[in-house]
C-alpha atoms as a PDB file:
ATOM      1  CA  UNK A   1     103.638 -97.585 -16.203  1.00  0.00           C
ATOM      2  CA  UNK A   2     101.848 -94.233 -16.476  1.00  0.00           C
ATOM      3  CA  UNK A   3     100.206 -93.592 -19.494  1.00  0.00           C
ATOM      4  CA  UNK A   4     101.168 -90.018 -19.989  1.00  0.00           C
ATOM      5  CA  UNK A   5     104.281 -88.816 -19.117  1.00  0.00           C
ATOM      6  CA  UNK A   6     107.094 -85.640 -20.539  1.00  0.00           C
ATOM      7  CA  UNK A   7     108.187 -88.040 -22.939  1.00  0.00           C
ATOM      8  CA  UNK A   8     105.179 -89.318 -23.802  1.00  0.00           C
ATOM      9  CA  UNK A   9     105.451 -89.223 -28.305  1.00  0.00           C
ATOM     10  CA  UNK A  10     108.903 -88.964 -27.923  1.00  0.00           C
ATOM     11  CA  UNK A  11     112.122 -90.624 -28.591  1.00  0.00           C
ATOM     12  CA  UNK A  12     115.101 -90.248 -26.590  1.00  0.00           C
ATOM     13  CA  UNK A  13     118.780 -91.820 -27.184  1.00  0.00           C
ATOM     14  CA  UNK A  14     120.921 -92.985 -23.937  1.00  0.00           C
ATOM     15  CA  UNK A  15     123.771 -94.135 -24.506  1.00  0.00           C
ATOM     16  CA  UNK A  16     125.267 -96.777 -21.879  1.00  0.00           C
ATOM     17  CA  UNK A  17     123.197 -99.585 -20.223  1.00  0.00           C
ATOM     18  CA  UNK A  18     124.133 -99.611 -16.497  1.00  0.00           C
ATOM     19  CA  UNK A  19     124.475 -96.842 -13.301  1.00  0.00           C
ATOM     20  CA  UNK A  20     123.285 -93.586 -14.555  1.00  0.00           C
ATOM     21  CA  UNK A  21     122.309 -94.622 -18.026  1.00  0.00           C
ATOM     22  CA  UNK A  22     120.258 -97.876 -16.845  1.00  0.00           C
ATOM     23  CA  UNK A  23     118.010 -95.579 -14.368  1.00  0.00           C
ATOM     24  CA  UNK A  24     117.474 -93.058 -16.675  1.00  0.00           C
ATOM     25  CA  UNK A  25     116.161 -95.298 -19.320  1.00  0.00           C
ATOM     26  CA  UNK A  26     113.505 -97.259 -17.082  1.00  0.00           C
ATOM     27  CA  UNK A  27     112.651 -93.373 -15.951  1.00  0.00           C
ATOM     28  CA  UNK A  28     111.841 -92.083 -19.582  1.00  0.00           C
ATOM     29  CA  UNK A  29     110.039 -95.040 -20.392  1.00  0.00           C
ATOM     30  CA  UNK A  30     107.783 -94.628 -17.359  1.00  0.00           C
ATOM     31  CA  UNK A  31     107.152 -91.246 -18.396  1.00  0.00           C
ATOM     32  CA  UNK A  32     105.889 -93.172 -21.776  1.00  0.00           C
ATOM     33  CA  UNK A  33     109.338 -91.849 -23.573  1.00  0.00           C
ATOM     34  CA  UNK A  34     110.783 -94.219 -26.285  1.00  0.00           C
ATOM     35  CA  UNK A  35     114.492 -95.110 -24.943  1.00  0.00           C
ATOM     36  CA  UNK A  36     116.937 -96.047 -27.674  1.00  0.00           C
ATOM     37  CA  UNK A  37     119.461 -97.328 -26.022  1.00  0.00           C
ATOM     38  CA  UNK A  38     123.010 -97.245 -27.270  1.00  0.00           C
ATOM     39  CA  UNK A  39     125.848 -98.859 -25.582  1.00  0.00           C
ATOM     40  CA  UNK A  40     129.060-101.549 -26.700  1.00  0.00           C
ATOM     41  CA  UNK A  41     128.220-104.431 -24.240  1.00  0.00           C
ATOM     42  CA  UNK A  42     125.253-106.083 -26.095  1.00  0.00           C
ATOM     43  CA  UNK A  43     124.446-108.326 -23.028  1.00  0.00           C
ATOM     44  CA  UNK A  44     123.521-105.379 -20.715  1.00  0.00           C
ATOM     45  CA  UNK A  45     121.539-103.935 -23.493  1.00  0.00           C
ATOM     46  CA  UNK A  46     119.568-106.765 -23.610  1.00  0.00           C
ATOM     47  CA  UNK A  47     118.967-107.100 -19.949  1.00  0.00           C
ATOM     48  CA  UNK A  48     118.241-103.742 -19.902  1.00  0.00           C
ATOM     49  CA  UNK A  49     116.027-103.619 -22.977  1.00  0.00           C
ATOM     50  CA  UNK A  50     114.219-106.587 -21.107  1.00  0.00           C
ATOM     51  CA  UNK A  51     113.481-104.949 -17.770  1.00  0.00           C
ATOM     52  CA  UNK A  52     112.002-101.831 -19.764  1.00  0.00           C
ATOM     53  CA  UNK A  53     109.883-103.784 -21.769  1.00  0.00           C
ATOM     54  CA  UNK A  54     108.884-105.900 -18.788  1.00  0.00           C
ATOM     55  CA  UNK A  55     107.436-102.870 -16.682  1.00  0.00           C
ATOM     56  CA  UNK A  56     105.501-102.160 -20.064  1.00  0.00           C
ATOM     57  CA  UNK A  57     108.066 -99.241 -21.527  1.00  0.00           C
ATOM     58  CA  UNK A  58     109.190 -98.643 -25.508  1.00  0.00           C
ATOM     59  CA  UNK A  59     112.784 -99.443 -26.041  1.00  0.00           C
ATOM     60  CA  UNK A  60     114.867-100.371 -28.987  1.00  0.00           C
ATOM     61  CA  UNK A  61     118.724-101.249 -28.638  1.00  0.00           C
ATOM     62  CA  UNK A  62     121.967-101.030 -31.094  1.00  0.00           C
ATOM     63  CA  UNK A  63     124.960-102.273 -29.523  1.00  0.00           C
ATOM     64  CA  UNK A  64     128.538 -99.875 -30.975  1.00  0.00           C
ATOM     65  CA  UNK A  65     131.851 -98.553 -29.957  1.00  0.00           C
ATOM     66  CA  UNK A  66     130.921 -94.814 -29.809  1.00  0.00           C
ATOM     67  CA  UNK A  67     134.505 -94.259 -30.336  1.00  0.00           C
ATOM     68  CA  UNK A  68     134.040 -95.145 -33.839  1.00  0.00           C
ATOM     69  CA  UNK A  69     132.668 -92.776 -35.880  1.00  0.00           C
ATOM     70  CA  UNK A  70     131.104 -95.915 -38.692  1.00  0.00           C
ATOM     71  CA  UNK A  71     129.526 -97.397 -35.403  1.00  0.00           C
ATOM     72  CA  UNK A  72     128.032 -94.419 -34.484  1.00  0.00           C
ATOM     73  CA  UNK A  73     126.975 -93.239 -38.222  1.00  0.00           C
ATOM     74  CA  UNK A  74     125.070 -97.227 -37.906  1.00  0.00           C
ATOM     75  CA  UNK A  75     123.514 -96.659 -34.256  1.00  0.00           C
ATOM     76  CA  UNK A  76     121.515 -93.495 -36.084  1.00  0.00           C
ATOM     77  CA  UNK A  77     120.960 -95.075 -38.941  1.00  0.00           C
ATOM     78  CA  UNK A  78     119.120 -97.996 -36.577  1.00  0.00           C
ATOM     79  CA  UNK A  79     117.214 -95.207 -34.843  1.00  0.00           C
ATOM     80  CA  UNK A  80     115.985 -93.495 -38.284  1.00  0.00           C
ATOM     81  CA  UNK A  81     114.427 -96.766 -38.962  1.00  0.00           C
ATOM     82  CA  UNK A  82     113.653 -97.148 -35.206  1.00  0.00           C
ATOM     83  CA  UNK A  83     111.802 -93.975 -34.433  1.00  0.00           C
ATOM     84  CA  UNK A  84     111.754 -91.212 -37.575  1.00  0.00           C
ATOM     85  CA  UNK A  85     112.518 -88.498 -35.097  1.00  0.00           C
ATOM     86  CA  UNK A  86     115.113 -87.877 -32.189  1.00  0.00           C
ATOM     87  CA  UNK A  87     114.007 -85.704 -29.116  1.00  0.00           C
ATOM     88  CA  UNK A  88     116.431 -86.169 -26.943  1.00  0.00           C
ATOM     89  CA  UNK A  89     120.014 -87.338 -26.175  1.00  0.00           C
ATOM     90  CA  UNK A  90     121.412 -88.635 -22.695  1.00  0.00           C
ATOM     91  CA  UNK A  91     125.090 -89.185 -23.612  1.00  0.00           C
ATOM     92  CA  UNK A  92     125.997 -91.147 -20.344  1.00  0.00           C
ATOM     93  CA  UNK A  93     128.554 -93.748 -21.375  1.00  0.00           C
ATOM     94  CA  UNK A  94     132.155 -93.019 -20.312  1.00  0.00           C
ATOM     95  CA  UNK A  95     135.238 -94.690 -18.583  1.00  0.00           C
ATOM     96  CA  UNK A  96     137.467 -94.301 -16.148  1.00  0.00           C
ATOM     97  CA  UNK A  97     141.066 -94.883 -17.495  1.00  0.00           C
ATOM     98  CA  UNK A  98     143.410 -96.098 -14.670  1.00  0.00           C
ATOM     99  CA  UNK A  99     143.819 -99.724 -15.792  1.00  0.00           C
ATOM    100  CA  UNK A 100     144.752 -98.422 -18.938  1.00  0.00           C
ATOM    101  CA  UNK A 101     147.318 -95.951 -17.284  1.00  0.00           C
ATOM    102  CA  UNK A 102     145.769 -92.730 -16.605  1.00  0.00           C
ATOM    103  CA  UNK A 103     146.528 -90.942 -13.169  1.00  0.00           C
ATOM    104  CA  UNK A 104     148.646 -88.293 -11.708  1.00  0.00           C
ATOM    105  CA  UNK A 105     150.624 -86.639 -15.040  1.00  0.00           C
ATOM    106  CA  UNK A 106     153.984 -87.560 -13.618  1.00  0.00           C
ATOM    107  CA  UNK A 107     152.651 -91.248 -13.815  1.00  0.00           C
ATOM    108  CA  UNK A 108     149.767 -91.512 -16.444  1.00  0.00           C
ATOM    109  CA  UNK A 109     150.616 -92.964 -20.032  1.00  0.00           C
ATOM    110  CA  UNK A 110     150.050 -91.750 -23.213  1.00  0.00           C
ATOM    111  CA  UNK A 111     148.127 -94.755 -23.324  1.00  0.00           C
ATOM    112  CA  UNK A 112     145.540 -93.687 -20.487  1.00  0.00           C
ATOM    113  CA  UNK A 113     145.678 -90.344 -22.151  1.00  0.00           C
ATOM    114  CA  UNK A 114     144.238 -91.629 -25.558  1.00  0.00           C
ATOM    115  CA  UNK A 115     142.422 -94.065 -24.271  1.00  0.00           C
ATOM    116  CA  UNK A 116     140.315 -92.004 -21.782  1.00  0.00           C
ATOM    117  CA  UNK A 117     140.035 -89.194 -24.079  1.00  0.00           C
ATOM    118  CA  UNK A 118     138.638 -90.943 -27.124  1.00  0.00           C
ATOM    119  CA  UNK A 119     136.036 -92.674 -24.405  1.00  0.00           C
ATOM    120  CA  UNK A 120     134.678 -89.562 -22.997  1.00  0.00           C
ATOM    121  CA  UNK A 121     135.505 -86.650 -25.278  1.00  0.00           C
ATOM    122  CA  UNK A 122     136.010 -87.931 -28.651  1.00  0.00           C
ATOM    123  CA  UNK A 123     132.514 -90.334 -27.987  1.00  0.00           C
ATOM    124  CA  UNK A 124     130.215 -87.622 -26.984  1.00  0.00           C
ATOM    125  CA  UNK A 125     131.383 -85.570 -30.149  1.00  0.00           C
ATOM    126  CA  UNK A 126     130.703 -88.167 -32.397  1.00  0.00           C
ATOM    127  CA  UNK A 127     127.164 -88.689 -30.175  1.00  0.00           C
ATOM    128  CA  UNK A 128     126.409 -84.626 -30.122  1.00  0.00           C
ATOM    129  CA  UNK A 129     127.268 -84.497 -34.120  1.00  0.00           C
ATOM    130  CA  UNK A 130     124.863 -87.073 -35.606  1.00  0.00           C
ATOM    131  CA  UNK A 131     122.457 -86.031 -32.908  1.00  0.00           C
ATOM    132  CA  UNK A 132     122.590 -82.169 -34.068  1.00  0.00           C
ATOM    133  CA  UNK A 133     122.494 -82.939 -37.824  1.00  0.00           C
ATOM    134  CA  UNK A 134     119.390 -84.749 -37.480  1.00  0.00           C
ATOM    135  CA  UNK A 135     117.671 -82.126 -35.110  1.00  0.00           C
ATOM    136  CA  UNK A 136     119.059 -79.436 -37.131  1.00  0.00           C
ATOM    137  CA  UNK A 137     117.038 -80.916 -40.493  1.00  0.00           C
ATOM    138  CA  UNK A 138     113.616 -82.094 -38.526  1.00  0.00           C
ATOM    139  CA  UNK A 139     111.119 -79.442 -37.991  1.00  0.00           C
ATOM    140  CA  UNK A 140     110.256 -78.361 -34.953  1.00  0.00           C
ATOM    141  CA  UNK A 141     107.492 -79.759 -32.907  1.00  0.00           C
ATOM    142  CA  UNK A 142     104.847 -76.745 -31.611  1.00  0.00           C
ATOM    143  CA  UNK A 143     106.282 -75.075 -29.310  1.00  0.00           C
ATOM    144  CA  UNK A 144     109.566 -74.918 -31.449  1.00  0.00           C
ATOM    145  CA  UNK A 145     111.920 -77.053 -30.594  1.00  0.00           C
ATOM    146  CA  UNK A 146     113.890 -79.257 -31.932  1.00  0.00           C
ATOM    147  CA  UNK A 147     115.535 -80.899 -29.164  1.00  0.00           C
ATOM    148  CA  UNK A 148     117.960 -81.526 -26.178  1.00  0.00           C
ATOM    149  CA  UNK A 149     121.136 -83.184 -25.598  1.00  0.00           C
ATOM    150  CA  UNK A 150     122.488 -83.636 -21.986  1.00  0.00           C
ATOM    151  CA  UNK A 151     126.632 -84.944 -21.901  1.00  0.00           C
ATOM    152  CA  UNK A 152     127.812 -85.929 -18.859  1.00  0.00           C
ATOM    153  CA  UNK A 153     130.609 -84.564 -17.105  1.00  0.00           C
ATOM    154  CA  UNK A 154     131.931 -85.077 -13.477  1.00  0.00           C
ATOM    155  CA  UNK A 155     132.960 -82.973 -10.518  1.00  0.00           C
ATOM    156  CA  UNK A 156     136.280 -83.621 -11.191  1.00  0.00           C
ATOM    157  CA  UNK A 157     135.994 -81.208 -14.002  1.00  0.00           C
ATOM    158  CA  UNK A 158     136.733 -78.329 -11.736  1.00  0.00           C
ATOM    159  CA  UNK A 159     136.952 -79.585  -8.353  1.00  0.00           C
ATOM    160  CA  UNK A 160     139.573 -81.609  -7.864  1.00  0.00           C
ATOM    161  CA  UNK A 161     140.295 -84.610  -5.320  1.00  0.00           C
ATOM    162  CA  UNK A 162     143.988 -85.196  -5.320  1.00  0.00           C
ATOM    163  CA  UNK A 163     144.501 -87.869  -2.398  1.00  0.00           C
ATOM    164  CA  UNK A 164     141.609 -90.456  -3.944  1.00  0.00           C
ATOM    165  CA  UNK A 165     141.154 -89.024  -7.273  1.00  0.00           C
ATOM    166  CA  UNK A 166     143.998 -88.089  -9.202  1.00  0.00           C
ATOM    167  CA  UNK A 167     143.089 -89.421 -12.630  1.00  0.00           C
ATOM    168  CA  UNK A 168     144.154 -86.021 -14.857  1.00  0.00           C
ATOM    169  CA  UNK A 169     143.075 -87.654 -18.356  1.00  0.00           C
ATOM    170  CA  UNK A 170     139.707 -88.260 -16.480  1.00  0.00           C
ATOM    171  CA  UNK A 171     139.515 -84.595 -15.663  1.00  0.00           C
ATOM    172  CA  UNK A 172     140.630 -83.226 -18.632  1.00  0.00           C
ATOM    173  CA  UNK A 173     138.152 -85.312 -20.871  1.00  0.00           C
ATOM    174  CA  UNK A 174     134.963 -83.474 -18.786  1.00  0.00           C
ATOM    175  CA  UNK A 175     136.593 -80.570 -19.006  1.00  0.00           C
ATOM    176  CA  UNK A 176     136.701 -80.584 -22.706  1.00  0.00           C
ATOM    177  CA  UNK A 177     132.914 -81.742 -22.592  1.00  0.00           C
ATOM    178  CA  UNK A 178     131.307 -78.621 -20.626  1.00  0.00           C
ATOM    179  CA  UNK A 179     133.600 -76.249 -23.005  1.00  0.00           C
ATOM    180  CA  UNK A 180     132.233 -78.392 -26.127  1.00  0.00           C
ATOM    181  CA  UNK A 181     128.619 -78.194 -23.950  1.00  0.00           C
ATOM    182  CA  UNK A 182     128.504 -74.149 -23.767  1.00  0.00           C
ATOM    183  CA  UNK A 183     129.934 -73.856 -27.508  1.00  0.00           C
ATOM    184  CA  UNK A 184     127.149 -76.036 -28.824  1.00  0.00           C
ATOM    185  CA  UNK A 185     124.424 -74.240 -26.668  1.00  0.00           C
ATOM    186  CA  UNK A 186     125.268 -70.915 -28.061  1.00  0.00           C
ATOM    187  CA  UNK A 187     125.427 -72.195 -31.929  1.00  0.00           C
ATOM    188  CA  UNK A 188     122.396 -74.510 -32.115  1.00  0.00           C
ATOM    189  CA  UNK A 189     119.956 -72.354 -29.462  1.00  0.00           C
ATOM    190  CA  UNK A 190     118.360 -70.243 -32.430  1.00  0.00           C
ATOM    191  CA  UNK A 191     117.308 -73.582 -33.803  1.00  0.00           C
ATOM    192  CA  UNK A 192     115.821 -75.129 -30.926  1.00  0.00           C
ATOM    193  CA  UNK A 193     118.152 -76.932 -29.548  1.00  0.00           C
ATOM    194  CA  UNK A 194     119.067 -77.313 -26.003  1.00  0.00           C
ATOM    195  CA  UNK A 195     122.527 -78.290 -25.140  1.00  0.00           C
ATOM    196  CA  UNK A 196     123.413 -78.792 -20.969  1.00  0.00           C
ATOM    197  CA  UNK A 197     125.960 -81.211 -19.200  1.00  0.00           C
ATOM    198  CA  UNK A 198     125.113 -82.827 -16.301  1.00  0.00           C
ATOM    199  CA  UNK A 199     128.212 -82.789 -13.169  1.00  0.00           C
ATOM    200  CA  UNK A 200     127.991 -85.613 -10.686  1.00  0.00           C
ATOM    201  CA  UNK A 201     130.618 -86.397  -8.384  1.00  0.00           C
ATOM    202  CA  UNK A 202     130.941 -90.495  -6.927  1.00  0.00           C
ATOM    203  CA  UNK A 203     127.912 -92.180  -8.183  1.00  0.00           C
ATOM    204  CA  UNK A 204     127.076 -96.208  -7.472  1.00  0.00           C
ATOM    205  CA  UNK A 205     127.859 -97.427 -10.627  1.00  0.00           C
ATOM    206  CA  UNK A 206     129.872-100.636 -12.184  1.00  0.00           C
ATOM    207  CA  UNK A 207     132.820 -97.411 -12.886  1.00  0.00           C
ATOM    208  CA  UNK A 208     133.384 -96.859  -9.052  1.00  0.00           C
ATOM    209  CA  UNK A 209     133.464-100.449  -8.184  1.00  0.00           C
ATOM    210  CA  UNK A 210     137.055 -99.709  -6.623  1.00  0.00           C
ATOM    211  CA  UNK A 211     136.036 -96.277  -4.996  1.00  0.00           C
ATOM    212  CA  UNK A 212     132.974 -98.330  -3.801  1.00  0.00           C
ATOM    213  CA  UNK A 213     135.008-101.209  -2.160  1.00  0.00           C
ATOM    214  CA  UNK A 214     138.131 -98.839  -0.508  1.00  0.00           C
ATOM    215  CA  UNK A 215     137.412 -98.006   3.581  1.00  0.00           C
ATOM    216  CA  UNK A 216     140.185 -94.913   2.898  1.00  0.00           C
ATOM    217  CA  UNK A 217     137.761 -93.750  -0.095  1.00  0.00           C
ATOM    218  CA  UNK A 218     133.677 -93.997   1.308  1.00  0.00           C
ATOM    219  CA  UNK A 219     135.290 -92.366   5.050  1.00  0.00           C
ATOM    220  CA  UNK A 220     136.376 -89.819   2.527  1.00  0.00           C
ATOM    221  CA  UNK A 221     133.341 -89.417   0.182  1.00  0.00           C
ATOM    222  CA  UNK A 222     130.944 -89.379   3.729  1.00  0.00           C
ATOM    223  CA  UNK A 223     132.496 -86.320   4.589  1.00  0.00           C
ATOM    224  CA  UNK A 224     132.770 -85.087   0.708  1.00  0.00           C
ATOM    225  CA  UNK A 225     129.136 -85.858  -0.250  1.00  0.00           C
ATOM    226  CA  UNK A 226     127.195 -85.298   3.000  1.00  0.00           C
ATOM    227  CA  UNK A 227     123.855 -85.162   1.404  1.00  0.00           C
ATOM    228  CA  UNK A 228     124.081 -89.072   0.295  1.00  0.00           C
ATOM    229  CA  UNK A 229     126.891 -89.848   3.167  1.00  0.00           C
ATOM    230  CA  UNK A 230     128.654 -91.750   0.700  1.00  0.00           C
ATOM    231  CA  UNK A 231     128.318 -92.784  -2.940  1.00  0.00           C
ATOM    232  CA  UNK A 232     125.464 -91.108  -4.897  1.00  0.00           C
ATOM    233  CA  UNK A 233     122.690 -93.386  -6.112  1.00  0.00           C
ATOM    234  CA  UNK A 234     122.343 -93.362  -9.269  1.00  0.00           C
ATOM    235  CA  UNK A 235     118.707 -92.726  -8.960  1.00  0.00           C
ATOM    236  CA  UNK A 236     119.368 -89.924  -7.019  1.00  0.00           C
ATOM    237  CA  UNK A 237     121.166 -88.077 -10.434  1.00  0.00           C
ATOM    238  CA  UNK A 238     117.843 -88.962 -12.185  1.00  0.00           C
ATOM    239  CA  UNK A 239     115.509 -86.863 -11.627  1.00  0.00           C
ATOM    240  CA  UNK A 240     117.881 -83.544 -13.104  1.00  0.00           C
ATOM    241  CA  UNK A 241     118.844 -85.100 -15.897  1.00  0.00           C
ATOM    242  CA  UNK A 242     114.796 -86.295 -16.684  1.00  0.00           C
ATOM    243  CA  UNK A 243     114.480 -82.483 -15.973  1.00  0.00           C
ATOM    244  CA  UNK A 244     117.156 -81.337 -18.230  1.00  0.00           C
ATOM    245  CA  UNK A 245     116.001 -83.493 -20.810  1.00  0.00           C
ATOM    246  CA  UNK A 246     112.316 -82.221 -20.696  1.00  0.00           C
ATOM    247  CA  UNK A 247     110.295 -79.222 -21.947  1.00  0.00           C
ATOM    248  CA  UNK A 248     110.731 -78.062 -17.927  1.00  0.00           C
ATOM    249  CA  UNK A 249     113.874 -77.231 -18.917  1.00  0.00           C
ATOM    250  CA  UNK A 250     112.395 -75.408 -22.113  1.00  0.00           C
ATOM    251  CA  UNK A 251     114.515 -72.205 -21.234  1.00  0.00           C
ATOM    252  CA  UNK A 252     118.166 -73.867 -19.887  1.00  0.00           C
ATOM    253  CA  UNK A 253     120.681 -74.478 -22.413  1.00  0.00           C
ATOM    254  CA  UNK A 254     124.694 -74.014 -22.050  1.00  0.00           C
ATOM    255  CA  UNK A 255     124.780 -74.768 -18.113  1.00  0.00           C
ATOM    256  CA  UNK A 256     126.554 -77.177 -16.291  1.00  0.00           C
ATOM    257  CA  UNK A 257     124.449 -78.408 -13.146  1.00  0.00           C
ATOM    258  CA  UNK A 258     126.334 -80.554 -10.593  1.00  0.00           C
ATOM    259  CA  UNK A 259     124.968 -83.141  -8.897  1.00  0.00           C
ATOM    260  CA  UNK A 260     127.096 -83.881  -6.317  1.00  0.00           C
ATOM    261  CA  UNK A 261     125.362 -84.096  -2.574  1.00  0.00           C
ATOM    262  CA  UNK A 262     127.768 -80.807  -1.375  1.00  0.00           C
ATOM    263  CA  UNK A 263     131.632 -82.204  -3.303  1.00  0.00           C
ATOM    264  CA  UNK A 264     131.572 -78.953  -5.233  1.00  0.00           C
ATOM    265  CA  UNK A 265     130.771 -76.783  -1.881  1.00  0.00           C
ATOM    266  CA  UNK A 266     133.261 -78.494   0.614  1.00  0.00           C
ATOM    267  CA  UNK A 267     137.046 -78.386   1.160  1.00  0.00           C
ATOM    268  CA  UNK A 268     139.103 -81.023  -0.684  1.00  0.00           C
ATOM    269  CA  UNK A 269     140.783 -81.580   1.849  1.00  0.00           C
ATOM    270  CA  UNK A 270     137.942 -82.353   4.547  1.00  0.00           C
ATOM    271  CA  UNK A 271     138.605 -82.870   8.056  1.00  0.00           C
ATOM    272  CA  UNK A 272     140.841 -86.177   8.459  1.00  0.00           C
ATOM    273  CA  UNK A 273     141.748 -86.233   5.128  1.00  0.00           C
ATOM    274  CA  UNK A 274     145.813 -85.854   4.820  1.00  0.00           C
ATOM    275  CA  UNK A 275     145.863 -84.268   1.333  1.00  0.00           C
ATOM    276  CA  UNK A 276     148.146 -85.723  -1.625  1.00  0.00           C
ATOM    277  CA  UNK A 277     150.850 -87.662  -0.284  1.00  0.00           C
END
């Protein structure tokens, strides 16, 4: 554990507990961050929680829904009395909808539609709202700021994959996040606050388990994502989002960055891949 770090005096929320959210966390608190972590499945808190304090890091937990707005209002609350101050946001924690019927409009539910949207829109919202209010009223720290947020988005935002991933609630719900991610930025930057989304394409994670586990789908993401061959690590999406998060980022706000190992570059429909059926 180094004993300075970017974070070092400060407190930063991530919301989720595994993939993404999991490596981020153990990277702040290297960097001597406090990680208050946010996320509904209070075992994977605590294991996380426990590796972080293991390796000699700061974290405190609340487990809520962050698609209810009381849970959310309590999860502050818990880091007022936590930490006094908020620094930074991470806003990681998301689903993908298909067992609960998204996919392809023709086929999706309204179900899927509601469900995936108040997951990944409606969450980070709720997240960005009580962050903002309390970074809004804190005073800024000396070089003026009063903070950064960083919501995650995907690829799938604006570059579709039809044949393996035609989930359109998915899609629509980070498209609604980097419009609600440049809006914010350009109302909150004369107060010091940073506002950027983060755009990665097929990470490792528990959420592409079945992307993970299909021949059809890693033949297709090796010629997608040539830079990682396959599925991204998630400690490969790390290191931008510690970045984004940071005063090296002092003078980005309103920007989408992708982190996708070429996706966003490269033909959807790359060689041997027949296109929607």
């Amino acid at each position: 554990m180094t004993a300075r770090g970017r974070f070092a005096g400060r407190t930063v929320l991530v919301t989720g507990s595994t993939g993404m959210a999991a490596s981020a966390a153990r990277a702040i608190a290297a960097e001597a961050g406090l990680v208050f972590l946010v996320s509904r499945t209070a075992e994977h808190l605590d294991a996380l929680a426990a590796e972080v304090r293991g390796a000699g890091g700061q974290t405190a937990t609340f487990a809520a829904d962050l698609r209810r707005e009381d849970e959310v209002d309590a999860a502050f609350a818990a880091l007022d009395a936590a930490a006094g101050r908020l620094d930074a946001v991470y806003s990681v924690a998301g689903i993908s909808g298909r067992r609960f019927g998204d996919g392809p409009v023709d086929r999706a539910t309204l179900e899927g539609w509601e469900t995936v949207l108040a997951a990944n829109a409606t969450s980070q919202f709720l997240v960005a709202r009580a962050a903002i209010r309390r970074m809004v009223a804190q005073a800024p720290d000396a070089a003026g700021r009063r903070g950064a947020l960083l919501l995650m988005s995907s690829t799938l935002a604006t570059s579709p994959a039809p044949t393996h991933f035609a989930t359109h609630a998915y899609a629509a719900s980070k498209g609604a996040i980097e419009a609600l991610t440049r809006s914010l930025a350009a109302t909150y930057a004369a107060s010091g606050i940073r506002v950027n989304a983060i755009a990665p394409s097929v990470v490792a994670t528990p959420m592409s388990r079945r992307a993970q586990e299909d021949r059809a789908v890693l033949a297709y993401l090796a010629r997608r994502q040539p830079l990682a061959g396959g599925p991204i690590p998630a400690d490969a999406v790390t290191p931008t989002a510690l970045h984004l998060l940071s005063g090296d980022a002092a003078m980005v706000t309103g920007q989408v960055v992708a982190v996708d190992a070429g996706w966003s570059v490269l033909d959807a429909f790359a060689e041997g891949d027949p296109g929607p059926e």
